[in-house]
Protein backbone atom coordinates (compact mmCIF):
# COMPACT_ATOMS: atom_id res chain seq x y z
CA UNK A 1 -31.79 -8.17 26.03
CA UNK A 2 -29.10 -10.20 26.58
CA UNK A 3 -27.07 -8.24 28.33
CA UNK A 4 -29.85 -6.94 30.79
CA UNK A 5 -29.92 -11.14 31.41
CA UNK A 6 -26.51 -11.74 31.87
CA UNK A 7 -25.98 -8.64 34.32
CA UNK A 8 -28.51 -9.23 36.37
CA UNK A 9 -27.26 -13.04 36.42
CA UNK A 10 -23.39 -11.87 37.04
CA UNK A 11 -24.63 -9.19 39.57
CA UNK A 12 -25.70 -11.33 41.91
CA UNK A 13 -22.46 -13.39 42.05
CA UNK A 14 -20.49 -12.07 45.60
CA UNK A 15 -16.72 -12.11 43.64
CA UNK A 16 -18.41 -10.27 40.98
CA UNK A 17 -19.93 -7.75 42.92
CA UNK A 18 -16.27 -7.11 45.12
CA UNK A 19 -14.33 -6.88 41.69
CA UNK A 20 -16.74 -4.94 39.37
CA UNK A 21 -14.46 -2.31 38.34
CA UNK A 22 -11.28 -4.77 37.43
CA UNK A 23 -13.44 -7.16 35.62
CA UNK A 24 -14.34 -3.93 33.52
CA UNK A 25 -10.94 -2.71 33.50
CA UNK A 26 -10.19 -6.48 32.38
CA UNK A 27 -12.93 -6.42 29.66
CA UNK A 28 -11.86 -3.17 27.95
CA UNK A 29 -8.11 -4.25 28.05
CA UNK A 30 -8.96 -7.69 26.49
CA UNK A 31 -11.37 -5.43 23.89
CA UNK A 32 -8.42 -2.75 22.98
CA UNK A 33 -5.65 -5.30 22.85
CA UNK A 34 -5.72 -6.28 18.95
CA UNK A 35 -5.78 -2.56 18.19
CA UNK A 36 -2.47 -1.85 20.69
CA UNK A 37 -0.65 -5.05 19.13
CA UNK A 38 -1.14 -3.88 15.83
CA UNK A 39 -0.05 -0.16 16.17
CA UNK A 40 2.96 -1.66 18.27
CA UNK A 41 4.04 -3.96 15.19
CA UNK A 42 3.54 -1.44 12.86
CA UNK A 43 6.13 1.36 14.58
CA UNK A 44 8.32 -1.75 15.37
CA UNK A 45 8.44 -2.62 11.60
CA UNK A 46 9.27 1.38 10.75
CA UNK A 47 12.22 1.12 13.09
């Protein structure tokens, strides 16, 4: 429900609706991050 809110809040916003695909791309980068720092420290700590 609150996501239906908030997107049809952000989707009328003009610089949202130009840059809708990097502001995913931005979202799922921000969301994987932890996991890619974590496997990165752990092959950095084998070698």
């Amino acid at each position: 429900m609150i996501a239906c809110g908030a997107g049809y809040f952000f989707g009328n916003i003009p610089f949202v609706k130009s840059h809708f695909s990097a502001i995913i791309l931005g979202i799922v980068f921000i969301t994987l991050l932890p996991s890619i720092l974590t496997v990165l420290k752990s092959i950095l700590k084998r070698s």
